[in-house]
Protein backbone atom coordinates (compact mmCIF):
# COMPACT_ATOMS: atom_id res chain seq x y z
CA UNK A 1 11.10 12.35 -20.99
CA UNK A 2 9.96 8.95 -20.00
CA UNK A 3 6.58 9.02 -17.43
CA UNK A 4 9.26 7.24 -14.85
CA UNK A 5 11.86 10.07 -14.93
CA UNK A 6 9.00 12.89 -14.72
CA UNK A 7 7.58 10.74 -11.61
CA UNK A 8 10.96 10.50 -10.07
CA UNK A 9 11.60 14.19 -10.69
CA UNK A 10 7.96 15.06 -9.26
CA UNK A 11 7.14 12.96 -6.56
CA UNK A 12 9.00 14.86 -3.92
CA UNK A 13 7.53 18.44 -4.34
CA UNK A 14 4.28 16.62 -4.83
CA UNK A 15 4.43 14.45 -1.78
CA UNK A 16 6.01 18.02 -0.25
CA UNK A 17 2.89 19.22 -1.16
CA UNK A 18 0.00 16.97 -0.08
CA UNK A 19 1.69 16.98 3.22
CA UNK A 20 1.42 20.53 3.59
CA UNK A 21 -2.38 20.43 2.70
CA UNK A 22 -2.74 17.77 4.64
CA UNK A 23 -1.10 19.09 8.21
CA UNK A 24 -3.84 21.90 8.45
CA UNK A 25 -6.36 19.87 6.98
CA UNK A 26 -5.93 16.60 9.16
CA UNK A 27 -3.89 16.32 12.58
CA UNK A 28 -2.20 13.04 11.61
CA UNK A 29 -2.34 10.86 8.67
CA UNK A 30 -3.41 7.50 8.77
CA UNK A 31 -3.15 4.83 5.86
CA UNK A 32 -3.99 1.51 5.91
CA UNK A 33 -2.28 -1.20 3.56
CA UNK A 34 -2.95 -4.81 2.59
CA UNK A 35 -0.46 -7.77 2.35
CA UNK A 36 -2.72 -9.99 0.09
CA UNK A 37 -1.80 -13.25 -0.09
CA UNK A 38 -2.80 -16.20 -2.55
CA UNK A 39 -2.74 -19.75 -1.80
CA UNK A 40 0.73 -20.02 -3.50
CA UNK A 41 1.82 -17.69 -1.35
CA UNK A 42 1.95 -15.28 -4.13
CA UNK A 43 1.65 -11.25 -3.23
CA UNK A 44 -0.75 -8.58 -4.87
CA UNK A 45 1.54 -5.50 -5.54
CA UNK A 46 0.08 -2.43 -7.20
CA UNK A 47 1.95 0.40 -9.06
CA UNK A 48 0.64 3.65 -9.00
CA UNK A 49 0.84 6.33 -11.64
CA UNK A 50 2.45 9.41 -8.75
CA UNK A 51 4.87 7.25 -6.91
CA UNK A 52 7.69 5.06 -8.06
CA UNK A 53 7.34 1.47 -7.12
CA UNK A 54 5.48 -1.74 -6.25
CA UNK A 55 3.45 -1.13 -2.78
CA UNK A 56 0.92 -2.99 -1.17
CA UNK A 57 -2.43 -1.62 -2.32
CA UNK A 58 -3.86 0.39 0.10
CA UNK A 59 -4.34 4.21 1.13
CA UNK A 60 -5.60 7.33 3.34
CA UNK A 61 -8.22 6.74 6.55
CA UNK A 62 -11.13 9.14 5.60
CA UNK A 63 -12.70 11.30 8.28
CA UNK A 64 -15.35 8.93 9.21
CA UNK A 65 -13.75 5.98 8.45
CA UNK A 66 -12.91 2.80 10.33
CA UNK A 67 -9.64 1.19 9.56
CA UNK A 68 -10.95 -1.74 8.08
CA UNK A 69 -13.94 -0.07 6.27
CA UNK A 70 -10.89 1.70 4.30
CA UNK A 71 -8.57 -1.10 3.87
CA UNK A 72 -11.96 -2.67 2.31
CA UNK A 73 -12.27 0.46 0.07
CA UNK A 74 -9.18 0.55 -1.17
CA UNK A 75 -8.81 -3.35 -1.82
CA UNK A 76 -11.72 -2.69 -4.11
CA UNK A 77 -10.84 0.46 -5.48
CA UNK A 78 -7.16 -1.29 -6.68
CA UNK A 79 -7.82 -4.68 -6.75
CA UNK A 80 -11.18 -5.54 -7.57
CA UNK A 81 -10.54 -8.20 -4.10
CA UNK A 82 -13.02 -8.65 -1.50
CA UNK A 83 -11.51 -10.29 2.08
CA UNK A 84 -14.40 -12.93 2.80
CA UNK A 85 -12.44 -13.53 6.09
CA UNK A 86 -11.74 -10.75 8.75
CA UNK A 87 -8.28 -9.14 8.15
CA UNK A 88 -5.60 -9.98 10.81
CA UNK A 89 -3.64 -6.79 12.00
CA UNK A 90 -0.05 -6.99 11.14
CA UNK A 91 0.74 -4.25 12.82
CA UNK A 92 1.30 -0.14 12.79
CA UNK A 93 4.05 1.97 11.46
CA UNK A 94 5.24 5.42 11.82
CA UNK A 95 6.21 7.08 8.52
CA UNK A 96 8.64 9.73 8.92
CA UNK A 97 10.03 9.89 5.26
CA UNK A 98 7.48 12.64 4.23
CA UNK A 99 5.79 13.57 7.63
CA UNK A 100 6.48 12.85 11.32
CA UNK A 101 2.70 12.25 11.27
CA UNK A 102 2.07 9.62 9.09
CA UNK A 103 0.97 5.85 10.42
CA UNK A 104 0.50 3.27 8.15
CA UNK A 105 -1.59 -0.03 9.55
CA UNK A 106 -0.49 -3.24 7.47
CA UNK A 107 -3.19 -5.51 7.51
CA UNK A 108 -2.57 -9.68 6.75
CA UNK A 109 -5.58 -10.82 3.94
CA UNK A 110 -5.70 -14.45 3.45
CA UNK A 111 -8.85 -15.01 2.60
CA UNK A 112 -9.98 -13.13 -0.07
CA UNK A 113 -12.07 -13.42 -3.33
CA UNK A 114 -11.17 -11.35 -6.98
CA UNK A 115 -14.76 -10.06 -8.34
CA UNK A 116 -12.71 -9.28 -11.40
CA UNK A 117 -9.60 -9.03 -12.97
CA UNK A 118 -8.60 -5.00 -12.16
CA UNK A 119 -8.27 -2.53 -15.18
CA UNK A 120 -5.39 -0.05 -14.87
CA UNK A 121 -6.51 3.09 -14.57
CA UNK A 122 -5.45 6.97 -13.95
CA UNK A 123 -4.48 6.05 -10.58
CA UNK A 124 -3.09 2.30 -10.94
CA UNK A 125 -1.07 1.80 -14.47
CA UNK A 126 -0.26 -2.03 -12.96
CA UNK A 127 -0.24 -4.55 -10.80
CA UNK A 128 -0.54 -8.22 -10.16
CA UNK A 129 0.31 -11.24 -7.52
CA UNK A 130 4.12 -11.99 -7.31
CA UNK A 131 6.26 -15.07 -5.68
CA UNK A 132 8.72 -13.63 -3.43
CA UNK A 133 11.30 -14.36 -6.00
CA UNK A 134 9.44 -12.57 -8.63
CA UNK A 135 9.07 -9.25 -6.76
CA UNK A 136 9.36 -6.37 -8.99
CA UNK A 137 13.30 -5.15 -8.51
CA UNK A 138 11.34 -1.37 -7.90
CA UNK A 139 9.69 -2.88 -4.86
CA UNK A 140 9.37 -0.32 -2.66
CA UNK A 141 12.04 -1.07 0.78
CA UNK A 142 8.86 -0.98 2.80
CA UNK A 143 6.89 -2.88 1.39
CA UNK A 144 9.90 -5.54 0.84
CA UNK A 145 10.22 -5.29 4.54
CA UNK A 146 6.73 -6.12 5.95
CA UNK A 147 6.36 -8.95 3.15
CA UNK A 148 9.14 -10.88 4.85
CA UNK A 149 8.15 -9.97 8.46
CA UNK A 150 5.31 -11.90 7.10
CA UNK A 151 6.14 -14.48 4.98
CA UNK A 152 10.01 -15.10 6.66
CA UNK A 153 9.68 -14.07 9.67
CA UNK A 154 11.85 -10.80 9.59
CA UNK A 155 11.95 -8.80 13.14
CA UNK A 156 9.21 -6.35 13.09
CA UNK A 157 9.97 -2.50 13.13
CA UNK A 158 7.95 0.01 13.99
CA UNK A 159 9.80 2.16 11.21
CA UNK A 160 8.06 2.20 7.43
């Protein structure tokens, strides 16, 4: 069986899962993602190794943690980028596919520096900046959506 089919057939009972972990061991969860964007207007995308699709890197809030002291983590952690400008709130959005307690905040980094290029790992298997008429065809809806609320202009939605 190919790693995409097992993904596809696991992710749900995984994310099932995590979710019930995570509603005793956290009231709400919080992630924060970044829409990086290059000066040819080119997006970072990531693809993970337990979820199907190109997202914006990103992840969980830890206890402790300011938003932007995790969206700082997990640019580094993913990406090997370091914002060298403060990141401009895009805005917040209520993720009821797996939880009705999840918010994601979608952060806007323009100004950014790459220590190095990043090595996939167990966690990320790919990723890489993108035109937006090179996105990935497994672009995840979501993150379609907040790339052209960005770059186009689509109406913003409060939904993921």
């Amino acid at each position: 069986m190919r790693l995409d089919a097992v993904r596809t057939a696991l992710e749900p009972a995984l994310r099932r899962v995590l979710h019930f972990y995570w509603r005793f061991a956290r009231g709400m969860t919080l992630g924060v993602r970044a829409l990086v964007i290059d000066e040819q207007r080119r997006i970072f995308l990531v693809k993970h190794s337990y979820v199907n699709g190109w997202h914006l890197p990103g992840g969980g809030v830890e206890t402790g943690e300011t938003l932007i002291d995790a969206l700082i983590r997990e640019l580094a952690e993913e990406a090997n980028i370091e914002p060298t400008a403060p990141p401009r709130l895009h805005g917040v959005f209520f993720n009821n596919r797996t939880s009705r307690r999840d918010h994601v905040a979608v952060y806007v980094v323009r100004d950014f520096r790459q220590i190095a290029e990043p090595v996939p790992d167990r966690e990320i298997v790919a990723h890489g900046f993108f035109g937006l008429d090179e996105l990935p065809n497994d672009t995840t809806a979501s993150t379609r959506a907040r790339i052209f609320e960005v770059i186009a202009g689509a109406p913003l939605t409060e939904q993921w």
